[in-house]
Protein backbone atom coordinates (compact mmCIF):
# COMPACT_ATOMS: atom_id res chain seq x y z
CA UNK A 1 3.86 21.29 -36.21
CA UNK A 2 1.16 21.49 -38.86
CA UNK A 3 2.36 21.49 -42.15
CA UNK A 4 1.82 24.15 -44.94
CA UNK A 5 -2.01 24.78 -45.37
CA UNK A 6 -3.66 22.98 -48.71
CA UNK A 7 -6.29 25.24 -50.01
CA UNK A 8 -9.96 23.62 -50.53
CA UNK A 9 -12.41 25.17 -52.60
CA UNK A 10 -15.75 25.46 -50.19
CA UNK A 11 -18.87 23.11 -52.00
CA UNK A 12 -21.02 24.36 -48.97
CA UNK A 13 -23.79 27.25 -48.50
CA UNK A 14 -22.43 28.49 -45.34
CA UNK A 15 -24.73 29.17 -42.70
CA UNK A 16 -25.51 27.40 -39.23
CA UNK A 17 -23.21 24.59 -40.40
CA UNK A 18 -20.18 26.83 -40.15
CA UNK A 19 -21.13 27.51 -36.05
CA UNK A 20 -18.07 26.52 -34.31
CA UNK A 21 -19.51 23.18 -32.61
CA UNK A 22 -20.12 21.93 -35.90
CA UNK A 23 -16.63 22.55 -37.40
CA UNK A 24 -15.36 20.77 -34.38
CA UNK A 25 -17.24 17.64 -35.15
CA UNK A 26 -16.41 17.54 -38.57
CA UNK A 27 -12.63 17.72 -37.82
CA UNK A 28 -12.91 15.31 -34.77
CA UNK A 29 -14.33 12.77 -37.81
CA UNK A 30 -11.95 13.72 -40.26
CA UNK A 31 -9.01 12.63 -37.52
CA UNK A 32 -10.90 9.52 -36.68
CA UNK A 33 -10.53 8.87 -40.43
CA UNK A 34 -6.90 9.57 -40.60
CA UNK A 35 -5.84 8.58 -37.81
CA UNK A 36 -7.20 4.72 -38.80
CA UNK A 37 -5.91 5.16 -42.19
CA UNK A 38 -2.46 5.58 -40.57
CA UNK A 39 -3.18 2.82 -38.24
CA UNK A 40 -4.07 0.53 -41.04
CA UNK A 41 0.02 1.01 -42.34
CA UNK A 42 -0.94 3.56 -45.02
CA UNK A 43 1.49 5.82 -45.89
CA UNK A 44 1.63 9.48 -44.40
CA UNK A 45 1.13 11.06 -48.37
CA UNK A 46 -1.98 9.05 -49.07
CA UNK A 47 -3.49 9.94 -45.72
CA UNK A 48 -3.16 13.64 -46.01
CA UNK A 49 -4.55 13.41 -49.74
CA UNK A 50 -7.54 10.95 -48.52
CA UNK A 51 -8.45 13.13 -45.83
CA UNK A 52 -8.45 16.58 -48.16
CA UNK A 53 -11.13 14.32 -50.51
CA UNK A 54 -13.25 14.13 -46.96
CA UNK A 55 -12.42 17.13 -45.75
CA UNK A 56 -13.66 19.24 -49.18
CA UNK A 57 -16.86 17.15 -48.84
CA UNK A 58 -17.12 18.21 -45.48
CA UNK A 59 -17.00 22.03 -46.47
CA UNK A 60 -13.80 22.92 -45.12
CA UNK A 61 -11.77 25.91 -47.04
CA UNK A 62 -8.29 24.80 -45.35
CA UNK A 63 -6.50 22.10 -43.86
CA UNK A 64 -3.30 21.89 -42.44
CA UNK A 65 -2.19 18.54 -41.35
CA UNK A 66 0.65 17.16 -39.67
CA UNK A 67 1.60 13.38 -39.19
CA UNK A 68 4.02 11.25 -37.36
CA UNK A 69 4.03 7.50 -35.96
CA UNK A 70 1.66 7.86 -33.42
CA UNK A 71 -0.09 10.97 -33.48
CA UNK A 72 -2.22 13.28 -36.24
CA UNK A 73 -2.47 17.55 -35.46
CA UNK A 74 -5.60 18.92 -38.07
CA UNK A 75 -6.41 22.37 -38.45
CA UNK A 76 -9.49 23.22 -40.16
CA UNK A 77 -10.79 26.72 -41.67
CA UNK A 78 -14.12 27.00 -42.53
CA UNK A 79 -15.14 31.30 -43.10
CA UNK A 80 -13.81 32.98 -40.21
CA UNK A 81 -13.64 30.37 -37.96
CA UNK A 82 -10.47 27.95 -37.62
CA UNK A 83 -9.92 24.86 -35.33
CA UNK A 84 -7.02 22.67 -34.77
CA UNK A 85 -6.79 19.34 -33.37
CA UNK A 86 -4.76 17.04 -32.16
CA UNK A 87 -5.64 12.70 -31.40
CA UNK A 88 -3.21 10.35 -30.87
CA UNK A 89 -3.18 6.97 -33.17
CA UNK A 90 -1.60 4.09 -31.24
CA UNK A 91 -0.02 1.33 -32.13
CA UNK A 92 0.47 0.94 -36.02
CA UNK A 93 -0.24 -2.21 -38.00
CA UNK A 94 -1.24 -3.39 -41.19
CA UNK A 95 -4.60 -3.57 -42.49
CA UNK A 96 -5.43 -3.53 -46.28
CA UNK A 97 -9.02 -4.05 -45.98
CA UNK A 98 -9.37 -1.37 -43.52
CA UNK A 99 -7.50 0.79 -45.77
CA UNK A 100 -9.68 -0.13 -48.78
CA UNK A 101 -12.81 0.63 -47.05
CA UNK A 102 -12.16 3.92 -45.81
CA UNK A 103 -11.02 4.85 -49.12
CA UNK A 104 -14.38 3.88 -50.07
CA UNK A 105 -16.15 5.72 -47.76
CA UNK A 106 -13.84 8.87 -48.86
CA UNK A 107 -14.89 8.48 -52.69
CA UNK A 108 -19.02 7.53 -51.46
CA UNK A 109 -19.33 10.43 -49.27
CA UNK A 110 -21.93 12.98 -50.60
CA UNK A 111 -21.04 16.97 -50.18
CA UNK A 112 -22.77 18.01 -47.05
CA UNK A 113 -23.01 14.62 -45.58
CA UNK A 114 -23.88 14.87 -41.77
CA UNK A 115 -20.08 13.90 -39.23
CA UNK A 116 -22.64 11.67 -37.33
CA UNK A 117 -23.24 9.30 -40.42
CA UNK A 118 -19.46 9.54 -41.34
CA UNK A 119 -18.67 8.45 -37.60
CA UNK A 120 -21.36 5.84 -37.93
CA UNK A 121 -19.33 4.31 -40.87
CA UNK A 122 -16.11 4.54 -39.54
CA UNK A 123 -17.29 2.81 -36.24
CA UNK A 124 -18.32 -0.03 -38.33
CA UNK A 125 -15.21 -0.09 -40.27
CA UNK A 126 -13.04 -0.17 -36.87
CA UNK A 127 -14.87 -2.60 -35.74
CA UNK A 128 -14.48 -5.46 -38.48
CA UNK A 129 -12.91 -8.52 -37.79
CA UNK A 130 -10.07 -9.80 -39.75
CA UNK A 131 -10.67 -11.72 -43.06
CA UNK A 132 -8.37 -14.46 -41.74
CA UNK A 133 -8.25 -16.90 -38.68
CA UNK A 134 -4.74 -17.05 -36.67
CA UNK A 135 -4.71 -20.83 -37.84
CA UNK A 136 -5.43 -20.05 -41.40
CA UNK A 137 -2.51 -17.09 -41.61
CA UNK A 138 -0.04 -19.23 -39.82
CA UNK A 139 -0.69 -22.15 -42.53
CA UNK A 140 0.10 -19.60 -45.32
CA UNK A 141 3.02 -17.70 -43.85
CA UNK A 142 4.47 -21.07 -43.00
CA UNK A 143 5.24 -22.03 -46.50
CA UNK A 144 6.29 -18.77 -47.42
CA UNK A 145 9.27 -19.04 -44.91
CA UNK A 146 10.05 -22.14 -46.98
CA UNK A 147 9.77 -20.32 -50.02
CA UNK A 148 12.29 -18.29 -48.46
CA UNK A 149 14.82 -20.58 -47.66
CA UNK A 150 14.59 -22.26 -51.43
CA UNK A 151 15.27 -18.88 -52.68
CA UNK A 152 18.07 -18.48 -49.96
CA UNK A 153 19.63 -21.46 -51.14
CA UNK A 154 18.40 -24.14 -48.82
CA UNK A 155 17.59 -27.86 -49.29
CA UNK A 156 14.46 -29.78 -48.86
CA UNK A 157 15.61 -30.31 -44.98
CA UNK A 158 15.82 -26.50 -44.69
CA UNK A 159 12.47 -25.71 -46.45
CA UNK A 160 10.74 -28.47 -44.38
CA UNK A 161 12.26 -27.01 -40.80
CA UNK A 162 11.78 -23.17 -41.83
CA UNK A 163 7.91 -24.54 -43.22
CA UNK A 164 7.55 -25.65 -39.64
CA UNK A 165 9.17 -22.96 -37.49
CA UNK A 166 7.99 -19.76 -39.47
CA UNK A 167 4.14 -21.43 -39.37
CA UNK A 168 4.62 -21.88 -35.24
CA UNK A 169 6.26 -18.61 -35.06
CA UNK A 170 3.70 -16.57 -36.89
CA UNK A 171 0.60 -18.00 -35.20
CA UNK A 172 2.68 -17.39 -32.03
CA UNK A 173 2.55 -13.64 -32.95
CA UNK A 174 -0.81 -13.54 -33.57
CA UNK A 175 -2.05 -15.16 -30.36
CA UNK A 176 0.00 -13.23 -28.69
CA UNK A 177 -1.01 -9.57 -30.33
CA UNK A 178 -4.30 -10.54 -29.61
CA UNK A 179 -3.26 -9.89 -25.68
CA UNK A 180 -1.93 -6.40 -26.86
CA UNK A 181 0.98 -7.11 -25.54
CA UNK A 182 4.08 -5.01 -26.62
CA UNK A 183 4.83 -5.34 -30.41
CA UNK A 184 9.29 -5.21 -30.00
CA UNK A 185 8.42 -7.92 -27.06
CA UNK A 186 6.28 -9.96 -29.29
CA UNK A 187 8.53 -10.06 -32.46
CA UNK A 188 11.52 -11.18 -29.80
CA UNK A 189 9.36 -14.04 -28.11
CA UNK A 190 8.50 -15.34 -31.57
CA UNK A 191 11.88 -14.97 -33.24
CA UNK A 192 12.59 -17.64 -29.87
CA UNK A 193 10.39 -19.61 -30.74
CA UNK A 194 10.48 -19.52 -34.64
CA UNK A 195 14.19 -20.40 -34.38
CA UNK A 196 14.11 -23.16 -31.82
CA UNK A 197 11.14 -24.86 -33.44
CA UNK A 198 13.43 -24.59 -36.56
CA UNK A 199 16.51 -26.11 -34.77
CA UNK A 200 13.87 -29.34 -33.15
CA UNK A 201 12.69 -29.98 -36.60
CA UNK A 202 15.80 -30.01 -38.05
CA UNK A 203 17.39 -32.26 -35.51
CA UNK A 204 14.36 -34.56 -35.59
CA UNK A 205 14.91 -34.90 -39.36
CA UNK A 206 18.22 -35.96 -39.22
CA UNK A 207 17.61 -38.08 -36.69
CA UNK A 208 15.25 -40.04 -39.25
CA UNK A 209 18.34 -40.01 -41.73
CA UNK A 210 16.54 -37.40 -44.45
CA UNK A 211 19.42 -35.33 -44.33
CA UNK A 212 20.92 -32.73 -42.40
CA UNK A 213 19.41 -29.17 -41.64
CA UNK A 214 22.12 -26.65 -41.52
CA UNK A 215 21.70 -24.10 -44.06
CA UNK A 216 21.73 -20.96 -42.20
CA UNK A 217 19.49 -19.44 -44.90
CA UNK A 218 16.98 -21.62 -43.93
CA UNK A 219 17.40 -20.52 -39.97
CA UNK A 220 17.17 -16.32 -40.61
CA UNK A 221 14.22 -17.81 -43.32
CA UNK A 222 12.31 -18.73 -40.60
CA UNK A 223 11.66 -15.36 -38.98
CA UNK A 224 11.47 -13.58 -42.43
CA UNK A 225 7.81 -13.28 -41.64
CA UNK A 226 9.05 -10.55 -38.58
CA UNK A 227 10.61 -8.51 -41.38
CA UNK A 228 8.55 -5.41 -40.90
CA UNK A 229 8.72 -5.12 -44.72
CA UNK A 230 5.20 -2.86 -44.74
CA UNK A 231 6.27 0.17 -42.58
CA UNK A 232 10.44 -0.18 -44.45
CA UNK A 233 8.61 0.47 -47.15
CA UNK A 234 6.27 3.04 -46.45
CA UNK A 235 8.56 5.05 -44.65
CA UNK A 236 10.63 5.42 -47.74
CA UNK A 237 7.62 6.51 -50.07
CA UNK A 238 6.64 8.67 -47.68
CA UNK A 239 10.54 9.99 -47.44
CA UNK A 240 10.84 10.65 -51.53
CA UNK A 241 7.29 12.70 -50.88
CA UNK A 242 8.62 15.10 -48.41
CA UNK A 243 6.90 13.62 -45.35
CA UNK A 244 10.04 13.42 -43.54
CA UNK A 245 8.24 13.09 -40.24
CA UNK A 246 6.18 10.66 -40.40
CA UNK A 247 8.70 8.47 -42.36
CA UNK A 248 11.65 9.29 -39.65
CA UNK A 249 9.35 8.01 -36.87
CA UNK A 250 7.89 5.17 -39.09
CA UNK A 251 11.45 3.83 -40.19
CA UNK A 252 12.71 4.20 -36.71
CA UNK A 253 9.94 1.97 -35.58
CA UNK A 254 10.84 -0.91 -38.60
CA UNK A 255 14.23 -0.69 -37.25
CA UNK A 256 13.72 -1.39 -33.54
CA UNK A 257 11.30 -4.21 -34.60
CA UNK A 258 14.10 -5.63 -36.82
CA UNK A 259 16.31 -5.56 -33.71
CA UNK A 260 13.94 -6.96 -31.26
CA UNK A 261 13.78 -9.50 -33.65
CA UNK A 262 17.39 -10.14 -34.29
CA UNK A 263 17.63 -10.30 -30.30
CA UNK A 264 15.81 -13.30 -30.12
CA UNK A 265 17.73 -14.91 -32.89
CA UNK A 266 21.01 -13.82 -30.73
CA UNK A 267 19.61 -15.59 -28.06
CA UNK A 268 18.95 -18.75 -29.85
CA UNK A 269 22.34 -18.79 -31.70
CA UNK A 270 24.11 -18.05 -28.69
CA UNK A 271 22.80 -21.21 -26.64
CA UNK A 272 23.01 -23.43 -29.15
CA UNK A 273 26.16 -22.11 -30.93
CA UNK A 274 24.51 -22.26 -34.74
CA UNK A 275 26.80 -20.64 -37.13
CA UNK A 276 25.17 -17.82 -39.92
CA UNK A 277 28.21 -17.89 -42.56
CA UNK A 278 26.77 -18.44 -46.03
CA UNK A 279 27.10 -21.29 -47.99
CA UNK A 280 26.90 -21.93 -51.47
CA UNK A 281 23.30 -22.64 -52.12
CA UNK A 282 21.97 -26.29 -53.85
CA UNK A 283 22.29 -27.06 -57.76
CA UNK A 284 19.21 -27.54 -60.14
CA UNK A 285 18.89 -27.42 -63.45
CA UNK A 286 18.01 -23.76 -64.65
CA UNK A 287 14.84 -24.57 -65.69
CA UNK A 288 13.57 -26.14 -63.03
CA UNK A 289 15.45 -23.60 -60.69
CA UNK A 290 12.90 -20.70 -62.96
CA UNK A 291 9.78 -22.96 -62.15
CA UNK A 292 10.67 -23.36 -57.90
CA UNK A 293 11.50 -19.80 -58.03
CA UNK A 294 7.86 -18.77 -59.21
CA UNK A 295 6.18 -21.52 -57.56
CA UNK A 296 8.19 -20.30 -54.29
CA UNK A 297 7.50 -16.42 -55.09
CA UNK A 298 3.96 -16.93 -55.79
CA UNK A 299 3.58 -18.70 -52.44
CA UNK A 300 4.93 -16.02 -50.17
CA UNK A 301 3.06 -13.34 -52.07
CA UNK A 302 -0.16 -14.97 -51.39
CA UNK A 303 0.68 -15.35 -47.93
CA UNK A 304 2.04 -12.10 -46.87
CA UNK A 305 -1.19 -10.80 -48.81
CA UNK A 306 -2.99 -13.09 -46.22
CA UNK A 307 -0.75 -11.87 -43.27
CA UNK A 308 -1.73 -7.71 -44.34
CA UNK A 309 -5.38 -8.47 -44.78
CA UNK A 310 -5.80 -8.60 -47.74
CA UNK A 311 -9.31 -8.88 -49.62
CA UNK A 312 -9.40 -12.51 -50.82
CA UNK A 313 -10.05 -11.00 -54.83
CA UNK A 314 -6.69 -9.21 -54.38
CA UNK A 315 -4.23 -12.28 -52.80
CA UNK A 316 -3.86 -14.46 -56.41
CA UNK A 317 -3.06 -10.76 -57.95
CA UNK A 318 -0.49 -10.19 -55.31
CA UNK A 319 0.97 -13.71 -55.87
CA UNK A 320 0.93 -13.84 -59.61
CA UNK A 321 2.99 -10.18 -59.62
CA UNK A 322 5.38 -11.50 -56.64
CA UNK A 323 5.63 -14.66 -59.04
CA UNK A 324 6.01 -12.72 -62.55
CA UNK A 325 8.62 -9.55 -60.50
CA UNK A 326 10.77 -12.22 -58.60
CA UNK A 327 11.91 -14.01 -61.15
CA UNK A 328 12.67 -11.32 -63.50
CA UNK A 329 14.82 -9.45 -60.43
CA UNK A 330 16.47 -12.89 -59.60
CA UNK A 331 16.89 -13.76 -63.48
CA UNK A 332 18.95 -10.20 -64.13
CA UNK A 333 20.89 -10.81 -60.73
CA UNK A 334 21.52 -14.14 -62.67
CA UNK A 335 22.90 -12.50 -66.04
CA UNK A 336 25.09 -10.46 -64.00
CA UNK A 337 23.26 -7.10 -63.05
CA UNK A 338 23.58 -6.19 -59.45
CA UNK A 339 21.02 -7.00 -57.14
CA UNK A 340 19.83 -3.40 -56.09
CA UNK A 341 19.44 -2.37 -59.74
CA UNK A 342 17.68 -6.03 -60.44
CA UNK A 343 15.62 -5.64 -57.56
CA UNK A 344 14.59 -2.15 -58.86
CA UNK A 345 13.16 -3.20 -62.11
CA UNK A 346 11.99 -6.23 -59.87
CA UNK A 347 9.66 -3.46 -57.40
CA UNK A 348 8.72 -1.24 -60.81
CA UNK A 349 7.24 -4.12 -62.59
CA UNK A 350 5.24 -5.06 -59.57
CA UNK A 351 3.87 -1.06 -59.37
CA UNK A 352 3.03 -0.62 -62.99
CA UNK A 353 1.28 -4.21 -63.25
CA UNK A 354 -0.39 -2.95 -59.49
CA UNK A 355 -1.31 0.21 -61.38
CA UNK A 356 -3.09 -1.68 -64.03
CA UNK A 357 -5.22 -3.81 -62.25
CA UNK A 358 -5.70 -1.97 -58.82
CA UNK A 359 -9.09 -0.16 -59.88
CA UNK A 360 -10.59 -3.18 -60.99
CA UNK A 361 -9.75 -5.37 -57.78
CA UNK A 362 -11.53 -1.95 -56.08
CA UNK A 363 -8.17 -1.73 -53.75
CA UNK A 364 -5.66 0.43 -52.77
CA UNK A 365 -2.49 0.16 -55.13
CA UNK A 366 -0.36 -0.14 -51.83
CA UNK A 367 -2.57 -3.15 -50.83
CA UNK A 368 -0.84 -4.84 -53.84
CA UNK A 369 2.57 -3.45 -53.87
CA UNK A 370 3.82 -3.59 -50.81
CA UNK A 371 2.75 -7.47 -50.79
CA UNK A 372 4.03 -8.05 -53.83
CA UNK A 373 7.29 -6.94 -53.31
CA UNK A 374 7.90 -8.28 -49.30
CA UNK A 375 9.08 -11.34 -51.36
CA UNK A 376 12.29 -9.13 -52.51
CA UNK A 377 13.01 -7.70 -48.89
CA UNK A 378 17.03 -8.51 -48.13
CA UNK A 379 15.86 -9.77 -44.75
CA UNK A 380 18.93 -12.41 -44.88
CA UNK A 381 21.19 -9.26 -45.07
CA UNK A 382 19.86 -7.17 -42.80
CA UNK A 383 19.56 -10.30 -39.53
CA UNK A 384 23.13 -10.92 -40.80
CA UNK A 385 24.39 -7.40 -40.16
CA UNK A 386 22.97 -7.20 -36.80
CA UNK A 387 24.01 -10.00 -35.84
CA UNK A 388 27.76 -9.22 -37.17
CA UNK A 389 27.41 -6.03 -35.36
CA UNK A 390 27.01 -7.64 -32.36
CA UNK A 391 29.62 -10.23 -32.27
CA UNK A 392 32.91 -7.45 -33.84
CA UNK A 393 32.60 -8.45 -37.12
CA UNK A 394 33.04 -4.96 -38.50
CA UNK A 395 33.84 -6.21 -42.26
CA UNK A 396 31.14 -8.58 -42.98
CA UNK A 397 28.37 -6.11 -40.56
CA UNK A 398 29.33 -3.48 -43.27
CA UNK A 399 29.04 -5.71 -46.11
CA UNK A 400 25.62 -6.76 -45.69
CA UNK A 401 23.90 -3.48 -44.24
CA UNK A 402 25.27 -2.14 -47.38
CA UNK A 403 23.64 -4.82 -49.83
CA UNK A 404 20.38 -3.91 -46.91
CA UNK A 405 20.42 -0.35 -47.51
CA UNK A 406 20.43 -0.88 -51.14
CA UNK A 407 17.89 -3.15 -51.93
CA UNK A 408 15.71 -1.57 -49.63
CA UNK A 409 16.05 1.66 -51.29
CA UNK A 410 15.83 0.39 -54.90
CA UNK A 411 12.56 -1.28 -53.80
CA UNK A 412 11.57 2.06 -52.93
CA UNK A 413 12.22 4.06 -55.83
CA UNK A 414 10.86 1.65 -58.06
CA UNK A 415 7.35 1.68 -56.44
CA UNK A 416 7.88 5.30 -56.73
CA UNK A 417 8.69 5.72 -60.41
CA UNK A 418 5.69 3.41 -60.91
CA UNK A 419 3.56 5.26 -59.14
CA UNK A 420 4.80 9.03 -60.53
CA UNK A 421 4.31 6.76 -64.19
CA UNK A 422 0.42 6.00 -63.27
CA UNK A 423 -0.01 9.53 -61.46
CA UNK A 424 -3.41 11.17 -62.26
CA UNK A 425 -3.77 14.77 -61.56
CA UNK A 426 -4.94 15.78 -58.25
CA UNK A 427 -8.33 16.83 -58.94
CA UNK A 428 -9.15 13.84 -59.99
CA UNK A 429 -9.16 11.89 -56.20
């Protein structure tokens, strides 16, 4: 159902552009718009505000819009004359420089600008290629999974196996996606493979003597790149801003890719009988432990900015705040706060530093956010309390959805009261 109307003052004469073909083709372009922007990952609240910027500059008096997953109903008033549509969106992804650019194009547009050269935009938007080869994105998000597994807790054996299996895992995913094949089937296949390349390298360096390999941190570290951290996220900002739709179907779909992932894991830990009980993590000297934290926090924001697109001006932002945020978070959790409060402060520093230098990158805050923050996602937690589920272990299940739920919600509200901190007024978009 199409939400409650949002009024639009008219900037048009009206005349023979109010004839009822013509409001059609302006609202079939202003769906093409949102319906990439939601595409592209962006959050429901953004796209309905974007597309009221394009829609007042395409002379419309009203528009009603209503969002979910994978479809976008538009009804537009223009005089006497009202239309609604309806287009479906397919599969979501993520897309930061797709979301940049038709933010752009929103702010460019002139008043009275023809649908034809608006369609003639987005067509070229649609149709760029990503900023990043498969090979490229698969050496970045490589590293991050052993930036993981040092923050888990692991060794040098367990960074050097999750390096491996999260880099062969990732470009897996890619090459695959690239065949459109079914997203839940992909993230499965590569948590297989991810897991198993983990277990070979592991096994190959203990048979050289370096040590042995069995950290489960490092194992669930190297699928932490299937952590569908972008739409966990966005479904919750879009939940605290009353799109309850589109954030029910957008968390649902997080949560079936967590479990398609998790599935493969099963699989792997069933065959080979790997055990995911924690264990105390390694020793270092505080110091040095601050340093590896950043170094290791810096490295996954980069690549996860990499992995979402990312313009290659915003990535070093997105890894110095990951950096800077992660270490404060993990330093509080250190002086005793608890990690959903920690991780909190951890999410608002990343939003008000975003805030600060997101108009003079020329991106989207989210573009910088939600990268920033994937760094702080409990994934360890939430692959744990599937996989409890699954085997009757009802106590230690609970234990770690509820340290999940948490986190995952005080990453949430503190991208939210960063963002309500930088809000501008409405006219001013």
């Amino acid at each position: 159902m199409p939400s409650a109307g949002t009024d639009i003052a008219p900037t048009l004469a009206r005349g023979d552009d109010a004839a009822p073909h013509v409001l059609l083709d302006r609202l079939e372009v202003l769906l093409w718009f949102g319906g990439l922007m939601l595409r592209s990952g962006n959050t429901a609240f953004r796209t309905r505000e974007w597309m009221e910027v394009l829609g007042r500059k395409l002379g419309f008096d009203q528009l009603s819009v209503g969002i979910t997953l994978d479809s976008i109903v538009v009804t537009g008033r223009r005089g006497t004359l009202t239309t609604t549509l309806v287009r479906e969106i397919g599969p979501p992804g993520v897309d930061a420089a797709r979301i940049g650019a038709l933010e752009n194009l929103a702010v460019k547009a002139e008043p009275g600008l023809a649908p034809k050269a608006i369609a003639t935009s987005l067509a070229e938007i649609e149709s760029r290629p990503p900023l990043y080869g498969i090979w490229r994105i698969g050496a970045a998000v490589g590293p991050a999974c052993g930036g993981f597994a040092f923050l888990n807790g692991c060794g040098l054996p367990e960074i050097i196996a999750a390096t491996l299996g999260g880099g062969i895992g990732q470009s897996a995913r890619l090459l695959l996606a690239r065949r459109r094949l079914n997203q839940h089937f992909i993230a499965a296949v590569c948590a297989v493979i991810a897991t198993a390349g983990y277990l070979l390298v592991a096994a190959v360096i203990a048979r050289l003597g370096f040590g042995t390999a069995n950290h489960p941190g490092g194992l669930i570290s190297s699928i932490l790149f299937l952590a569908p951290g972008f739409p966990l996220v966005a479904a919750q900002l879009d939940l605290v801003q009353y799109q309850t739709a589109a954030a029910l179907t957008r968390l649902v779909y997080g949560v079936m890719l967590f479990l398609a992932a998790t599935f493969g894991l099963s699989i792997v830990i069933g065959i080979t009988g790997t055990s995911i009980a924690q264990l105390p993590g390694i020793e270092l000297a505080y110091p040095l432990k601050l340093l590896l934290r950043a170094v290791a926090s810096f490295v996954g924001g980069c690549a996860f900015a990499m992995a979402f697109n990312c313009p290659s001006r915003s990535v070093w932002s997105v890894g110095i705040m990951a950096a800077l945020a992660n270490v404060m978070r993990l330093g509080l959790h250190d002086a005793g706060m608890m990690l959903a409060p920690a991780t909190f402060f951890g999410a608002l520093a990343v939003g008000l530093m975003a805030s600060l230098v997101h108009r003079r990158l020329n991106v989207p805050r989210i573009t910088l956010t939600v990268p920033g923050i994937i760094i702080m996602v409990p994934g360890v937690f939430a692959f744990e309390m599937i996989v409890f589920f699954n085997r009757g272990q009802m106590l230690e299940a609970l234990q770690a959805s509820a340290s999940c739920a948490f986190v995952l919600g005080a990453m949430a509200m503190g991208l939210a009261a960063a963002r309500l901190a930088g809000a501008k007024p409405r006219a001013s978009l």
